[in-house]
C-alpha atoms as a PDB file:
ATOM      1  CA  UNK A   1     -40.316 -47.094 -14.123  1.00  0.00           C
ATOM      2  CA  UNK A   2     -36.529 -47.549 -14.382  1.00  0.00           C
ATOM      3  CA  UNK A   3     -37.005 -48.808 -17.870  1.00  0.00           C
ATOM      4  CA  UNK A   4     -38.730 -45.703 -19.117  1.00  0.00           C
ATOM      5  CA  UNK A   5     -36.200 -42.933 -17.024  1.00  0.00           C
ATOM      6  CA  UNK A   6     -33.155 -45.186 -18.971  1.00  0.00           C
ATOM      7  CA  UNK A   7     -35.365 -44.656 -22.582  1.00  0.00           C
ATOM      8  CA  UNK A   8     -35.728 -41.354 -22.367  1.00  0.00           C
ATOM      9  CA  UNK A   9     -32.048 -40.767 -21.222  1.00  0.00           C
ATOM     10  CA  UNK A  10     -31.207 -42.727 -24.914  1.00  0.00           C
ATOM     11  CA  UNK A  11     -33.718 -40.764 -26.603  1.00  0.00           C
ATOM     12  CA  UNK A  12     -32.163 -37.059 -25.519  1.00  0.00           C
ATOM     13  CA  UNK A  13     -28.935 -38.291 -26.488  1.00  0.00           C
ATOM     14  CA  UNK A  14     -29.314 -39.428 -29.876  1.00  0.00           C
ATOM     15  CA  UNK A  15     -32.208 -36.458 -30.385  1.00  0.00           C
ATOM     16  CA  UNK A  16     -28.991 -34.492 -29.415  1.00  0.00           C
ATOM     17  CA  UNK A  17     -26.273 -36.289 -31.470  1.00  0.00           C
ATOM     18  CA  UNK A  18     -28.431 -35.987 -34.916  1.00  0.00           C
ATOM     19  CA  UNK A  19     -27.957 -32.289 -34.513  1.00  0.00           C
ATOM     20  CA  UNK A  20     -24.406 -32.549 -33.780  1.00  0.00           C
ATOM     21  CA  UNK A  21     -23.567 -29.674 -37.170  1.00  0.00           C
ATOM     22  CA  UNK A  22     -21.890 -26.661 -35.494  1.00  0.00           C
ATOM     23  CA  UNK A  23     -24.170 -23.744 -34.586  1.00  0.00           C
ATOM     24  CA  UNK A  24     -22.889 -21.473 -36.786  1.00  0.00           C
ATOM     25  CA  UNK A  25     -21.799 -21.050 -39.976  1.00  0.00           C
ATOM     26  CA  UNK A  26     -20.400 -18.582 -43.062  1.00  0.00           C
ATOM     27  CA  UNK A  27     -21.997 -17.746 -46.469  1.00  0.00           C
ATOM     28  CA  UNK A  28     -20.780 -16.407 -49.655  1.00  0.00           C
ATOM     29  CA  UNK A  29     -23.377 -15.327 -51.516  1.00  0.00           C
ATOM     30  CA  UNK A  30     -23.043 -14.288 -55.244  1.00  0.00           C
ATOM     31  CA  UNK A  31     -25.733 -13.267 -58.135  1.00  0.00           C
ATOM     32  CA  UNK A  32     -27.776 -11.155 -59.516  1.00  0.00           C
ATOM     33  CA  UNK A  33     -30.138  -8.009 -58.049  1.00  0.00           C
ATOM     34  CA  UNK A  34     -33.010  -7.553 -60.360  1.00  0.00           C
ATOM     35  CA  UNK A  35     -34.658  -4.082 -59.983  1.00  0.00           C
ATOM     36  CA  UNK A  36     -38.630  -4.175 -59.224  1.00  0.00           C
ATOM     37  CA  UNK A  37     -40.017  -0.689 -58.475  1.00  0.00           C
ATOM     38  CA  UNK A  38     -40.639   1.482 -61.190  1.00  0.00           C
ATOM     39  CA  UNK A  39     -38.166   4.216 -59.904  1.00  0.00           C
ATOM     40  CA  UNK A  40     -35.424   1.658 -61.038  1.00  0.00           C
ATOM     41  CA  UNK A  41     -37.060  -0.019 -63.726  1.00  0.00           C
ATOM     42  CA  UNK A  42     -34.398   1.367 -66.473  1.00  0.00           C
ATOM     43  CA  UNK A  43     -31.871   0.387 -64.397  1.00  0.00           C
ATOM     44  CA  UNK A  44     -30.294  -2.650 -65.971  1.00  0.00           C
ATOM     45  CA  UNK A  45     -29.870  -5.892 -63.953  1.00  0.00           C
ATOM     46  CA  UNK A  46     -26.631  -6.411 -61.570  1.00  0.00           C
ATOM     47  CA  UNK A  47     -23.635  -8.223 -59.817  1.00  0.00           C
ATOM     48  CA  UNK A  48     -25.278  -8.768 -56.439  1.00  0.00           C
ATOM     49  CA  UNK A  49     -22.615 -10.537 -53.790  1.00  0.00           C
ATOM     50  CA  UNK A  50     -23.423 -10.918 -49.874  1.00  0.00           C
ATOM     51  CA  UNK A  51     -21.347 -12.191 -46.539  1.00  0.00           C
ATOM     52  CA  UNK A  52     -23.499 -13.757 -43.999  1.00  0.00           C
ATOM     53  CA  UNK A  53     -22.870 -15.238 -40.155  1.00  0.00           C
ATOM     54  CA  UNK A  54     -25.538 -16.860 -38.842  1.00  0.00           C
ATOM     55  CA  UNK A  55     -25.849 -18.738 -35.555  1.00  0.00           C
ATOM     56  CA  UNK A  56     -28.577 -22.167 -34.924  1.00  0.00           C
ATOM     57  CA  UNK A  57     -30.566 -21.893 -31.773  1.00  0.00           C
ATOM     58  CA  UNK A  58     -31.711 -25.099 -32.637  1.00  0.00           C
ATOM     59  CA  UNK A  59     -31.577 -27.544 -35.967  1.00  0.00           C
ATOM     60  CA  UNK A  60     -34.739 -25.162 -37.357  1.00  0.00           C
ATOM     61  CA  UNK A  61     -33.898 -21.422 -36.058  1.00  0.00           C
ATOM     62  CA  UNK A  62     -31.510 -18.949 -36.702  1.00  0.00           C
ATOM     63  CA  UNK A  63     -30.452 -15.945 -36.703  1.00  0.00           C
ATOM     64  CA  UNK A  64     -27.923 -14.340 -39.845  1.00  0.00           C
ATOM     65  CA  UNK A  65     -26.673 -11.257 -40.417  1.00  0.00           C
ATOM     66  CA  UNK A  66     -25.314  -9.570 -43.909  1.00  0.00           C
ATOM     67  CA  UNK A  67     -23.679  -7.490 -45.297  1.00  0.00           C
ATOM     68  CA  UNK A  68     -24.465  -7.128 -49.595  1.00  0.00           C
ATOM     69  CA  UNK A  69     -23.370  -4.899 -52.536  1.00  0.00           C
ATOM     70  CA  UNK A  70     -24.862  -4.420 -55.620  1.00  0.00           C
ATOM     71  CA  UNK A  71     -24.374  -1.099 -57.908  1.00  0.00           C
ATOM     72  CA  UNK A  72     -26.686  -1.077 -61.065  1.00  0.00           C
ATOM     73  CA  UNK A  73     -26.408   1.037 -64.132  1.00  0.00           C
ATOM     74  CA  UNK A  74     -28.375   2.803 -66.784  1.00  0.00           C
ATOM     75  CA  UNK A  75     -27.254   4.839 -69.892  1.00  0.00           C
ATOM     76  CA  UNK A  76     -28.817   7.071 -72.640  1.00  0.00           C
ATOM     77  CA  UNK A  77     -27.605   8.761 -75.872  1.00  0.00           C
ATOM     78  CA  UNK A  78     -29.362  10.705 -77.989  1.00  0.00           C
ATOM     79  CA  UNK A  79     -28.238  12.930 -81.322  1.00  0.00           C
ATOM     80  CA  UNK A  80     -30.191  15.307 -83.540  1.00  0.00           C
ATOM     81  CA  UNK A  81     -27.303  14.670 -85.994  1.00  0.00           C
ATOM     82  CA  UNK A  82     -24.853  17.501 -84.664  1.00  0.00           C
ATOM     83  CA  UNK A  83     -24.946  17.484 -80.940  1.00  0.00           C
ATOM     84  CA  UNK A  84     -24.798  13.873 -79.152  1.00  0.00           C
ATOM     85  CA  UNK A  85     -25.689  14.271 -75.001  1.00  0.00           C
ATOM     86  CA  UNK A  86     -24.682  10.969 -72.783  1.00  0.00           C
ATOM     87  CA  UNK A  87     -26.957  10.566 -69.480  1.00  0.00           C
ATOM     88  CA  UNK A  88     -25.524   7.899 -67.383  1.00  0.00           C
ATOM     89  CA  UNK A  89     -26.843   6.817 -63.778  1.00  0.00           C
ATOM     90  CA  UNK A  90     -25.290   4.440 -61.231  1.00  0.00           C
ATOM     91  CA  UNK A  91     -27.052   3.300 -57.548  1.00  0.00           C
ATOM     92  CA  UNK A  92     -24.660   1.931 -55.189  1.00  0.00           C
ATOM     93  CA  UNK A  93     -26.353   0.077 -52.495  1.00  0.00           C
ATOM     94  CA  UNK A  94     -25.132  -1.790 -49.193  1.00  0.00           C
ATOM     95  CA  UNK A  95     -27.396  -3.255 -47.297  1.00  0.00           C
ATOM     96  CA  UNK A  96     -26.459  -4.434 -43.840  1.00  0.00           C
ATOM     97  CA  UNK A  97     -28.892  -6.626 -42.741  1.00  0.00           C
ATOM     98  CA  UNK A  98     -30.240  -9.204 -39.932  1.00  0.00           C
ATOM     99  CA  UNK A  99     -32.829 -11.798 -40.326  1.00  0.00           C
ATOM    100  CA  UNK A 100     -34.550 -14.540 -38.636  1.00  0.00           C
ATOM    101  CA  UNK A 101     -34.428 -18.020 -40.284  1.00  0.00           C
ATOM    102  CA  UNK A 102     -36.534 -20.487 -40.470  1.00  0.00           C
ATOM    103  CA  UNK A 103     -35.259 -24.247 -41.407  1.00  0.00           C
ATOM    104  CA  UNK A 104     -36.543 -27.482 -42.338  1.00  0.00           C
ATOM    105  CA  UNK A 105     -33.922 -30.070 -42.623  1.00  0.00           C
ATOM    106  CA  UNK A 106     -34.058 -33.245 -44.142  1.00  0.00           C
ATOM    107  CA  UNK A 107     -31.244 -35.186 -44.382  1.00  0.00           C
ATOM    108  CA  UNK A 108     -29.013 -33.211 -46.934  1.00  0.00           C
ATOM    109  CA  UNK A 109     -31.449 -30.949 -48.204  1.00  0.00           C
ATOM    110  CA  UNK A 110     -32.745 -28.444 -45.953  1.00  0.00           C
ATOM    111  CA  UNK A 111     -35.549 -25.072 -47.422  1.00  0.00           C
ATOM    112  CA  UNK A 112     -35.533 -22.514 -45.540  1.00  0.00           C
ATOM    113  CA  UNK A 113     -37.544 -19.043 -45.129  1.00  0.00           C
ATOM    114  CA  UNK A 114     -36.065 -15.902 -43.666  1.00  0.00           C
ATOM    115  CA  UNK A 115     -37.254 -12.017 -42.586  1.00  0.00           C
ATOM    116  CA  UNK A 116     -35.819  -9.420 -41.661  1.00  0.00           C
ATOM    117  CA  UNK A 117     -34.886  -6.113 -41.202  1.00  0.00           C
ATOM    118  CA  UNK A 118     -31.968  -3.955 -42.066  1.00  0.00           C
ATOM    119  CA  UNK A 119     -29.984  -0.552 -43.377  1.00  0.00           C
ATOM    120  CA  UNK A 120     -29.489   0.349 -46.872  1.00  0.00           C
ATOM    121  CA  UNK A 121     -26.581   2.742 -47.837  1.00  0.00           C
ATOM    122  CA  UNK A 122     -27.058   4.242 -50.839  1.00  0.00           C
ATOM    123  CA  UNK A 123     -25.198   6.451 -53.600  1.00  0.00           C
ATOM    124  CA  UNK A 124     -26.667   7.751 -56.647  1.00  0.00           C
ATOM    125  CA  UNK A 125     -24.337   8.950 -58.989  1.00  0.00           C
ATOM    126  CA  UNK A 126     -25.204  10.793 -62.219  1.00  0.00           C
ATOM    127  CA  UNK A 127     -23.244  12.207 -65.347  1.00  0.00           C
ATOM    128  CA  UNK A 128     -24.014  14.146 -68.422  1.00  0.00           C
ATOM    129  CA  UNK A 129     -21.692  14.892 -71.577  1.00  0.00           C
ATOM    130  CA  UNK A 130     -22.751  16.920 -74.239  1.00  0.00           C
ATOM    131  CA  UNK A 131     -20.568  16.805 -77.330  1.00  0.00           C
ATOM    132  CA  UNK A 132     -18.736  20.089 -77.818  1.00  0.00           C
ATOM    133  CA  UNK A 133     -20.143  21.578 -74.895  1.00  0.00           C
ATOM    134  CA  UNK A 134     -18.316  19.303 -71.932  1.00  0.00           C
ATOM    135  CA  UNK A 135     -19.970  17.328 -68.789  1.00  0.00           C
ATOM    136  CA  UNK A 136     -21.003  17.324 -65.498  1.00  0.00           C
ATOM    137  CA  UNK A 137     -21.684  15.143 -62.354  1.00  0.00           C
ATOM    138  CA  UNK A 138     -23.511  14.627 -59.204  1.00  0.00           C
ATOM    139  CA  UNK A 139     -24.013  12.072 -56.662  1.00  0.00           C
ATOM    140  CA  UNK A 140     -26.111  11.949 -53.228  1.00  0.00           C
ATOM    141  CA  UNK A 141     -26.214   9.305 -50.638  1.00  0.00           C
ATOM    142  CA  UNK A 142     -28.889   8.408 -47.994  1.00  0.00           C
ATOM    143  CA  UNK A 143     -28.906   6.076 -45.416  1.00  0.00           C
ATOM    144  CA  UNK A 144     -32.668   4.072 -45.187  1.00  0.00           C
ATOM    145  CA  UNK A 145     -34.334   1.682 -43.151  1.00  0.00           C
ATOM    146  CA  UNK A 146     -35.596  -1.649 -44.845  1.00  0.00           C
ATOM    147  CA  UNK A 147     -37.176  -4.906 -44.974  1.00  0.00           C
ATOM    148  CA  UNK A 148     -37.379  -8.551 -46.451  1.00  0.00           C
ATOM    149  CA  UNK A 149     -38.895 -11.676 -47.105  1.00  0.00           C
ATOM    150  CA  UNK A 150     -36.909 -14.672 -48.670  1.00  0.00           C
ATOM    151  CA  UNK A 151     -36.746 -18.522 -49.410  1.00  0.00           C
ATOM    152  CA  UNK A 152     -34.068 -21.037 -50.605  1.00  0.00           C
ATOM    153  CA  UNK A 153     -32.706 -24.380 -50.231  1.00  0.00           C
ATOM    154  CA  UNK A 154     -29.195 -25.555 -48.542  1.00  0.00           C
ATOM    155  CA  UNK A 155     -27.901 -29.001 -49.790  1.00  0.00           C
ATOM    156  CA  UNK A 156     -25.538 -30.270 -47.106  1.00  0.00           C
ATOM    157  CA  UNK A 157     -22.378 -31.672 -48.692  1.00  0.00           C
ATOM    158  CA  UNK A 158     -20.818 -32.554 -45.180  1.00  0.00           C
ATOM    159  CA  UNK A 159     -21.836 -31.605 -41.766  1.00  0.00           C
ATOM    160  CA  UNK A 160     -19.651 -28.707 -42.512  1.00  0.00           C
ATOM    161  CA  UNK A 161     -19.663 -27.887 -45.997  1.00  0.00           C
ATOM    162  CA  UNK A 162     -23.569 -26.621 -47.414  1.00  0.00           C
ATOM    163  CA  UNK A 163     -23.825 -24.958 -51.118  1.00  0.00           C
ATOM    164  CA  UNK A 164     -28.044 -23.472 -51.420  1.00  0.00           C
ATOM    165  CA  UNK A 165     -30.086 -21.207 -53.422  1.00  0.00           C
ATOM    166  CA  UNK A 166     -31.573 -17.865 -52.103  1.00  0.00           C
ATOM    167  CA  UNK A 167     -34.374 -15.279 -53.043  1.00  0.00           C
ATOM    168  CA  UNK A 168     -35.148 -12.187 -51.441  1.00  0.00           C
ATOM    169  CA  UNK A 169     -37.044  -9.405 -52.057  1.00  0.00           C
ATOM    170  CA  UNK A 170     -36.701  -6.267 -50.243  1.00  0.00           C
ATOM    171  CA  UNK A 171     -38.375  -3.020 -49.620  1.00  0.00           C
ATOM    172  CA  UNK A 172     -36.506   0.304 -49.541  1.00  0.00           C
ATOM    173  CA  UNK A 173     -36.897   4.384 -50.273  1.00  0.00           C
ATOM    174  CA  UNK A 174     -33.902   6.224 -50.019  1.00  0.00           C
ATOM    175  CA  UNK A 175     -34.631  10.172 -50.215  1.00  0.00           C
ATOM    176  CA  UNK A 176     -32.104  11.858 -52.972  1.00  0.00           C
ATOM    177  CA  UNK A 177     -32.222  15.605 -53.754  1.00  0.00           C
ATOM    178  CA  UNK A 178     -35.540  15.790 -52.016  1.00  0.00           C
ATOM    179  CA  UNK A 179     -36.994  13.046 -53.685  1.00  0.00           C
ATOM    180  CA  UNK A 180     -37.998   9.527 -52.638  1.00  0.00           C
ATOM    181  CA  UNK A 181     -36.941   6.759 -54.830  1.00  0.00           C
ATOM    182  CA  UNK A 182     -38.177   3.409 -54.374  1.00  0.00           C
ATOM    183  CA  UNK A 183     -34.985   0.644 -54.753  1.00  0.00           C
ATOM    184  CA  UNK A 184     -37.297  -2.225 -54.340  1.00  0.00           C
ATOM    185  CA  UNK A 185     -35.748  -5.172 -55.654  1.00  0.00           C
ATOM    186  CA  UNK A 186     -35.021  -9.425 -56.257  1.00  0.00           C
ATOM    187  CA  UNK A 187     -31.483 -10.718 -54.891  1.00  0.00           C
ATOM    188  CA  UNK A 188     -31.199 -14.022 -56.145  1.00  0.00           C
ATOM    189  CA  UNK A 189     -27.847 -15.938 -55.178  1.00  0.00           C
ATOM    190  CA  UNK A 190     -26.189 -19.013 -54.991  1.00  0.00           C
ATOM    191  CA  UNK A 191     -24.593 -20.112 -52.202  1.00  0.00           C
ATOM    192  CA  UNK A 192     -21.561 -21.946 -50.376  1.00  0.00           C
ATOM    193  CA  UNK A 193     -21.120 -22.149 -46.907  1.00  0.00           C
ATOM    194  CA  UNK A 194     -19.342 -23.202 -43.718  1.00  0.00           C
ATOM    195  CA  UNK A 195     -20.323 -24.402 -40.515  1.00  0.00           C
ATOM    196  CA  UNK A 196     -18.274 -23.972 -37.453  1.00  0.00           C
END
């Protein structure tokens, strides 16, 4: 009986000592946000960078928070040979965001899945020149609740040092000038992070 008491003492120990990597950790996260919905659709393809703290329960759970940027762009000129009219469009959005994470390590490499919820701040700018008549602007901002699903892969360098892969697609409608536009969208990154 004292045998097995001793065993299982040496079994929590090392079961504790394999996840000796600090609970949290740091993530810069740079690429690209690919516009889904058709309410962005024209809107060409953009820089997409995030900040992330996260914090292991355990080696498989965690929670991470975020905070993105991305601000995409579209532009139009037409001419009937004497006037030429510019229409230009830009959507700032911010998402701040918190997920739960799901993790499957194995040895250096490590997928993951993650959920979440968050808040979008958005700006929609918009300009118009007209040759030989002059230009104008607008912009409106809302404020929207959001969600999203996402996968990728961390590939541990060191116990402290990860770089990984991310995907996420989220869902969100900001309102502008009375009108819902749907922002929904891909935010695929690479990744370096820190564990402390």
């Amino acid at each position: 009986m004292k045998r097995i008491a001793v065993l299982s003492v040496l079994l929590l120990l090392i079961a504790s000592s394999v996840f000796a990597a600090p609970p949290n950790y740091a993530t810069l996260k740079l690429g690209g946000y690919l516009p889904q919905a058709s309410d962005v659709e024209e809107l060409d393809n953009s820089f997409y960078g995030e900040l992330a703290f996260g914090h292991y329960f355990d080696k498989n759970w965690a929670i991470e928070m975020g905070i993105g940027y991305t601000k995409p762009g579209a532009s139009v000129t037409v001419s009937d040979g004497v006037t030429t009219a510019t229409v230009s469009a830009d959507l700032t959005i911010i998402p701040v965001t918190l997920g739960l994470k799901g993790s499957l390590p194995m040895g250096t490499f490590e997928p993951f899945a993650v959920a979440g919820v968050g808040l979008y701040f958005c700006e929609l700018e918009g300009d118009i020149s007209v040759s030989g008549v002059g230009s104008a602007s607008a912009s409106e901002d809302d404020t929207v609740f959001g969600f999203f699903l996402g996968a990728g892969a961390n590939f541990n360098i060191s116990p402290n040092v990860f770089l990984g892969l991310e995907g996420k697609y989220f869902w969100a409608k900001p309102s502008f000038a009375g009108e819902d536009m749907n922002i929904d969208g891909i935010n695929l990154t690479a990744n370096i992070g820190y564990r402390f």
